[in-house]
N, C-alpha and C. Protein backbone atom coordinates (compact mmCIF):
# COMPACT_ATOMS: atom_id res chain seq x y z
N UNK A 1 0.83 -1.19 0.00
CA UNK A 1 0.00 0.00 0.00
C UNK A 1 0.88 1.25 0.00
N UNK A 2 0.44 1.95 -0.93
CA UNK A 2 1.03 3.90 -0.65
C UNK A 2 0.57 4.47 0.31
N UNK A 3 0.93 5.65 0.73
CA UNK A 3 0.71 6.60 1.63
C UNK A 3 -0.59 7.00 1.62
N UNK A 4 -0.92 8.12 0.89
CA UNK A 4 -2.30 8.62 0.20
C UNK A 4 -2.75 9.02 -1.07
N UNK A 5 -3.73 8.45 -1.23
CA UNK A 5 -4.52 8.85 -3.12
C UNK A 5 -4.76 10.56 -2.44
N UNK A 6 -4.31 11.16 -3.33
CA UNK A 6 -5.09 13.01 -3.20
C UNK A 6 -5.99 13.22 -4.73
N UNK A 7 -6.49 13.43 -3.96
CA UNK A 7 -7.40 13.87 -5.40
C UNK A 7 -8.01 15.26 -5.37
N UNK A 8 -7.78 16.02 -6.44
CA UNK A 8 -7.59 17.49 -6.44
C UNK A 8 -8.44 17.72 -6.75
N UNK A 9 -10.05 18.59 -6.45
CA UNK A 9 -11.00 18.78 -7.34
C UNK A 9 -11.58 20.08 -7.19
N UNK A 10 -10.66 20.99 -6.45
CA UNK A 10 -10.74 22.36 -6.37
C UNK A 10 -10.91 22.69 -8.17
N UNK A 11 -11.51 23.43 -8.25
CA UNK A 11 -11.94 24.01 -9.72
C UNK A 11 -13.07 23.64 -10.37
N UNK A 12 -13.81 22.25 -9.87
CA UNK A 12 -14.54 21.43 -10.56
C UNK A 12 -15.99 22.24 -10.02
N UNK A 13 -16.76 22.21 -10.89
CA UNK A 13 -18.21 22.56 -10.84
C UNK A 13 -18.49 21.39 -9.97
N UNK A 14 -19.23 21.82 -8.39
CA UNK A 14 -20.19 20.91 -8.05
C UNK A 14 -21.15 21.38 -7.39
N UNK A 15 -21.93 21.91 -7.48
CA UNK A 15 -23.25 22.39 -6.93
C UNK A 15 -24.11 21.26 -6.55
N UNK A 16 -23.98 20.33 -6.91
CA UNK A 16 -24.87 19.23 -6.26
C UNK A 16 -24.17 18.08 -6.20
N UNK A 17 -24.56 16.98 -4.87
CA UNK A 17 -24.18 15.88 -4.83
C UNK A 17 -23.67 15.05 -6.53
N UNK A 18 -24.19 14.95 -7.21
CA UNK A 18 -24.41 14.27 -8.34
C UNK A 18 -22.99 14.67 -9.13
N UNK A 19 -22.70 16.16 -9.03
CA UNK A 19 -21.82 16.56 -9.19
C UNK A 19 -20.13 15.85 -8.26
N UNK A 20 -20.58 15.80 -7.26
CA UNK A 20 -19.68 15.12 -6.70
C UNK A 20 -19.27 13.57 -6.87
N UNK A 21 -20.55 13.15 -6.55
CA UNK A 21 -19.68 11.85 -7.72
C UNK A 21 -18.94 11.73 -9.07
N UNK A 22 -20.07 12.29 -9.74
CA UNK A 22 -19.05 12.87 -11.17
C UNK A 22 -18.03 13.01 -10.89
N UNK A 23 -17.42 13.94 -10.13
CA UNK A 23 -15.81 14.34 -10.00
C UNK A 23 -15.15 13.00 -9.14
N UNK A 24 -15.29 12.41 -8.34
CA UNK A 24 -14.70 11.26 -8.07
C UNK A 24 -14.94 10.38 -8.67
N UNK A 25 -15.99 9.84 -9.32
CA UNK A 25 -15.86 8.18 -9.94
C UNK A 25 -14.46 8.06 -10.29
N UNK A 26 -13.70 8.75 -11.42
CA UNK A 26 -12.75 8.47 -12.20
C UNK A 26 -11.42 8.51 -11.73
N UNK A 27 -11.02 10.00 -10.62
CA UNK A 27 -9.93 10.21 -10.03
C UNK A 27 -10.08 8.62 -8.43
N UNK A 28 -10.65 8.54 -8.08
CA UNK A 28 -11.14 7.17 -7.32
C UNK A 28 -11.23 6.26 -7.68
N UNK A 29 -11.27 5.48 -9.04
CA UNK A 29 -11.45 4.17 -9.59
C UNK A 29 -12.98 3.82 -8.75
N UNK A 30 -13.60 4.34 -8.97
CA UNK A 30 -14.67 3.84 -8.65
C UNK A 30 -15.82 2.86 -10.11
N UNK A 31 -16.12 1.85 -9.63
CA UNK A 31 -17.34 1.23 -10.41
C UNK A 31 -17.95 1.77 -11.27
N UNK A 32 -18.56 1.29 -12.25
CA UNK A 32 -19.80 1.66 -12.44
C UNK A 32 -20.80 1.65 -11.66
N UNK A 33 -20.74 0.70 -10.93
CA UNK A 33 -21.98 -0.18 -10.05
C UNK A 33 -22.00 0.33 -8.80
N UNK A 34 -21.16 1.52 -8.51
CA UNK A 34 -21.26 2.14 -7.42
C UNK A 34 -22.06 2.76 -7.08
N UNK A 35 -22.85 2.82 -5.92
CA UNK A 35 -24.11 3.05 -5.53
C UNK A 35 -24.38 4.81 -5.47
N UNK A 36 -23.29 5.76 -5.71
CA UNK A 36 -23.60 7.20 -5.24
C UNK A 36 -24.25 7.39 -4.17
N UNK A 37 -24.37 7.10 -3.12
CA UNK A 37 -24.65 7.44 -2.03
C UNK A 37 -23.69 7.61 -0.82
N UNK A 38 -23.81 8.44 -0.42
CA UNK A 38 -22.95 8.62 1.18
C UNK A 38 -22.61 7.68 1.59
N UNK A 39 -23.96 6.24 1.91
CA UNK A 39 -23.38 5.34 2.54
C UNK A 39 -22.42 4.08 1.95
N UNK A 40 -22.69 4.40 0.82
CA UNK A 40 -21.91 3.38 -0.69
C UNK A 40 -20.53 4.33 -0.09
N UNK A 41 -20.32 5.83 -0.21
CA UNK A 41 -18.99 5.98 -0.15
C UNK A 41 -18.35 6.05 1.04
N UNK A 42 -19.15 5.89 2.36
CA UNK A 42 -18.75 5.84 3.39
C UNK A 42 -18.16 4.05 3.67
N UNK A 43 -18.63 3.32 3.06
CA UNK A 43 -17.84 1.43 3.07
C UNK A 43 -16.86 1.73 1.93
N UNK A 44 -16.87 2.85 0.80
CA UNK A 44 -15.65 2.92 -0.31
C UNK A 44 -14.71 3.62 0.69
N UNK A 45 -14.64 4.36 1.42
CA UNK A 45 -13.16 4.89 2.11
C UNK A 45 -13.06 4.29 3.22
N UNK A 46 -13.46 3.79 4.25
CA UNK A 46 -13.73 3.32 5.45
C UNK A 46 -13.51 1.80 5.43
N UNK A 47 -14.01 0.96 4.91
CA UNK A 47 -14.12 -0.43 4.73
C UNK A 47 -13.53 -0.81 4.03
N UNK A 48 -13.59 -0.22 2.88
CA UNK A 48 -13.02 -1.03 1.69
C UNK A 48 -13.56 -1.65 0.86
N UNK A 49 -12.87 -2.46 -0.31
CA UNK A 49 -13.44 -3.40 -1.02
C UNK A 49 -13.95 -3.35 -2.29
N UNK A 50 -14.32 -2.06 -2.47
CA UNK A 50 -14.95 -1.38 -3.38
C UNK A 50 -13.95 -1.32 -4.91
N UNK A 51 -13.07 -0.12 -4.51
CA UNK A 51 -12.16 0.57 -5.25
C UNK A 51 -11.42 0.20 -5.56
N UNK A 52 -10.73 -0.62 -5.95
CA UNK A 52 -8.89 -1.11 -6.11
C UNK A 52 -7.77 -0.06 -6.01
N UNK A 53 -8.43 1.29 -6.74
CA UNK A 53 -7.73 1.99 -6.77
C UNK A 53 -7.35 2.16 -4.64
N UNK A 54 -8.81 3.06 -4.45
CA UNK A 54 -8.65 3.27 -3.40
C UNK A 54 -7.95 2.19 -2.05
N UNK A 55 -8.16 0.91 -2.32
CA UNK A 55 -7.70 -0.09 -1.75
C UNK A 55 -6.18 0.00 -1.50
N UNK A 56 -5.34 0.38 -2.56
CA UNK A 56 -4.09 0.10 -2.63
C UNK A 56 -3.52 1.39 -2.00
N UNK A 57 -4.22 2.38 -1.43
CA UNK A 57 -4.08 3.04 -0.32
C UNK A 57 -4.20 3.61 1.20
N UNK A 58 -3.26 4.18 2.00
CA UNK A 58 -3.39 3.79 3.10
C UNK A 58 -4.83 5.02 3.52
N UNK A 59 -4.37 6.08 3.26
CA UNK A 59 -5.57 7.19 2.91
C UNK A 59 -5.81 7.59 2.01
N UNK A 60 -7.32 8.43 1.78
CA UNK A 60 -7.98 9.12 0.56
C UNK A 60 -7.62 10.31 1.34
N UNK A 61 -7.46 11.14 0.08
CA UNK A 61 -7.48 12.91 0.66
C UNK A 61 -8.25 14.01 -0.31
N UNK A 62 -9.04 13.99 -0.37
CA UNK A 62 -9.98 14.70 -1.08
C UNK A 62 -9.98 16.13 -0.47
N UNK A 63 -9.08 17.25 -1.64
CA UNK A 63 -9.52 18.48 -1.92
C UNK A 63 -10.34 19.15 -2.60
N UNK A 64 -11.24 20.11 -2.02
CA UNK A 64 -12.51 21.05 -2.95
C UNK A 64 -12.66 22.36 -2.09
N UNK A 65 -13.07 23.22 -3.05
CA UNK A 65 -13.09 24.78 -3.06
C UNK A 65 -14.59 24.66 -1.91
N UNK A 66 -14.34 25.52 -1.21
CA UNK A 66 -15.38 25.57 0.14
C UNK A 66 -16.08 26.92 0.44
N UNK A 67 -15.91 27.83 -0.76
CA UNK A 67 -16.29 29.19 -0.57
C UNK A 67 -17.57 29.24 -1.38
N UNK A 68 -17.60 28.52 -2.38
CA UNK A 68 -18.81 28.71 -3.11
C UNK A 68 -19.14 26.96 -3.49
N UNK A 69 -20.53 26.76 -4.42
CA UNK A 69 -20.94 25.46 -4.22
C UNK A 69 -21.10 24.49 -3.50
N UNK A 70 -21.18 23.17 -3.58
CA UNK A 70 -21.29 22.21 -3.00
C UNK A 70 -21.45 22.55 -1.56
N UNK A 71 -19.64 22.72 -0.80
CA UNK A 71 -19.18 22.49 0.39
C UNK A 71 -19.39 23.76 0.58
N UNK A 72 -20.03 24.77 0.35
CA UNK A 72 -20.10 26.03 0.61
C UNK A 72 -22.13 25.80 1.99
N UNK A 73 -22.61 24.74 1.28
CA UNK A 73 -24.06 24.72 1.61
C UNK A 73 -23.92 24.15 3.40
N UNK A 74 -24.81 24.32 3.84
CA UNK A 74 -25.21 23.74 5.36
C UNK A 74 -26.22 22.87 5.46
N UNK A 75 -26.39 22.42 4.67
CA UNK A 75 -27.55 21.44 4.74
C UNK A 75 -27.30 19.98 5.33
N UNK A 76 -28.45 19.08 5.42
CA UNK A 76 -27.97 17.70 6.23
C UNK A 76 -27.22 17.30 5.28
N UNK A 77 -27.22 16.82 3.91
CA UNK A 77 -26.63 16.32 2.78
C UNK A 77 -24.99 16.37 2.68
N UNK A 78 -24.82 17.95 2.75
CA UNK A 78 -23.66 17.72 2.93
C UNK A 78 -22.89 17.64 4.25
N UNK A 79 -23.68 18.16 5.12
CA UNK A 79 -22.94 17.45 6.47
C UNK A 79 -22.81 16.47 6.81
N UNK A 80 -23.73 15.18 6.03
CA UNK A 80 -23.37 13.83 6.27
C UNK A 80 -22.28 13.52 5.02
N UNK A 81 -21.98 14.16 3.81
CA UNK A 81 -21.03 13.30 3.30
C UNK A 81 -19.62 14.18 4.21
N UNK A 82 -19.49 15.00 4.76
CA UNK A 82 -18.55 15.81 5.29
C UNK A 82 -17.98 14.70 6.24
N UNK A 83 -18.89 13.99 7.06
CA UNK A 83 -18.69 13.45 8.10
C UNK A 83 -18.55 12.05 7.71
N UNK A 84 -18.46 11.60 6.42
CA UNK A 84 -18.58 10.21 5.88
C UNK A 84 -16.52 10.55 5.65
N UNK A 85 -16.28 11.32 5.83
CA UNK A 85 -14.55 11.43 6.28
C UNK A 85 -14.19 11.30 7.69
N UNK A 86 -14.96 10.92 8.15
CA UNK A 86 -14.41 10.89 9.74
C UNK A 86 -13.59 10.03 10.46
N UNK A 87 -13.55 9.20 9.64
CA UNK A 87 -12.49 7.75 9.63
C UNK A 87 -10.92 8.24 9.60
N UNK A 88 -10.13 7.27 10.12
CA UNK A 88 -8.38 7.78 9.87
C UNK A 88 -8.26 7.25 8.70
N UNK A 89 -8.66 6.80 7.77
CA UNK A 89 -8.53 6.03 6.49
C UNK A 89 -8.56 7.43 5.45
N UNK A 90 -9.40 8.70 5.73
CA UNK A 90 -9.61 9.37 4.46
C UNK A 90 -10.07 10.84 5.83
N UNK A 91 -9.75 11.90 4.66
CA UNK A 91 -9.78 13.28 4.83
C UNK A 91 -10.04 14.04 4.19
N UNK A 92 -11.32 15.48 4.26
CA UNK A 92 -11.39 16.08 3.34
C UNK A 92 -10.90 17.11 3.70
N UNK A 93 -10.35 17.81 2.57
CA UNK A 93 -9.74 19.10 2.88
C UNK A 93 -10.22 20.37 2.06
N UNK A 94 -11.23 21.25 3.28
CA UNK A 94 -12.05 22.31 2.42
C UNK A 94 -11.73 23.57 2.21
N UNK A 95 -10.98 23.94 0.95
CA UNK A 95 -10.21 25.13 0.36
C UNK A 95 -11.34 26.29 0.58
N UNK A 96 -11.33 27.35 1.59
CA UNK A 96 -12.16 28.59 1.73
C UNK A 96 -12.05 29.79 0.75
N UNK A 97 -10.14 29.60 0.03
CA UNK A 97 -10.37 30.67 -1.00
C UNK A 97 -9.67 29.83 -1.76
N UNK A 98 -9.30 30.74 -2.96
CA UNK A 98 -8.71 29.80 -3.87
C UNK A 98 -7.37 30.10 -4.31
N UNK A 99 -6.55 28.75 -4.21
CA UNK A 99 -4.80 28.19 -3.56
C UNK A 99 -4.41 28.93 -4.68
């Protein structure tokens, strides 16, 4: 196993969940058959099993812009995928302006 997958997605349009998968399926090796849901990606970083990609690492580190879109909102939605990082396995890291 490597250290950590980072996956950079500061820049990426995501205004909605849907959007967020979009931007990970591919940088994640994720399935087709992957369920898009919080709790599908909460057993993909946490458990395992899923990803190969993600598998063959020790953490995920997921960067995104936090001033506007997505991670910008307060809603339950995204406070539960926020918290679907809460594991030592994976981390998100939320950019307030832009690097």
């Amino acid at each position: 196993m490597t250290a950590e997958l980072v996956v950079d997605l500061r820049g990426a349009r995501m205004q909605t969940i849907d959007d967020f998968w979009d931007a990970v399926a591919g940088p994640c090796g994720l399935p087709s058959w992957f369920g898009r849901t919080i709790e599908a990606w909460t057993d993909t970083i946490r458990a395992r099993g899923i990803s190969d990609l993600i598998d063959r690492h020790d953490t995920v580190v997921i960067h995104v812009d936090g001033a506007t879109g997505l991670f910008a909102r307060r809603d339950r939605e995204v406070r539960d995928l926020r918290s679907s990082f809460a594991g030592r396995r994976s981390r998100l890291v939320v950019h307030r302006s832009e690097a």
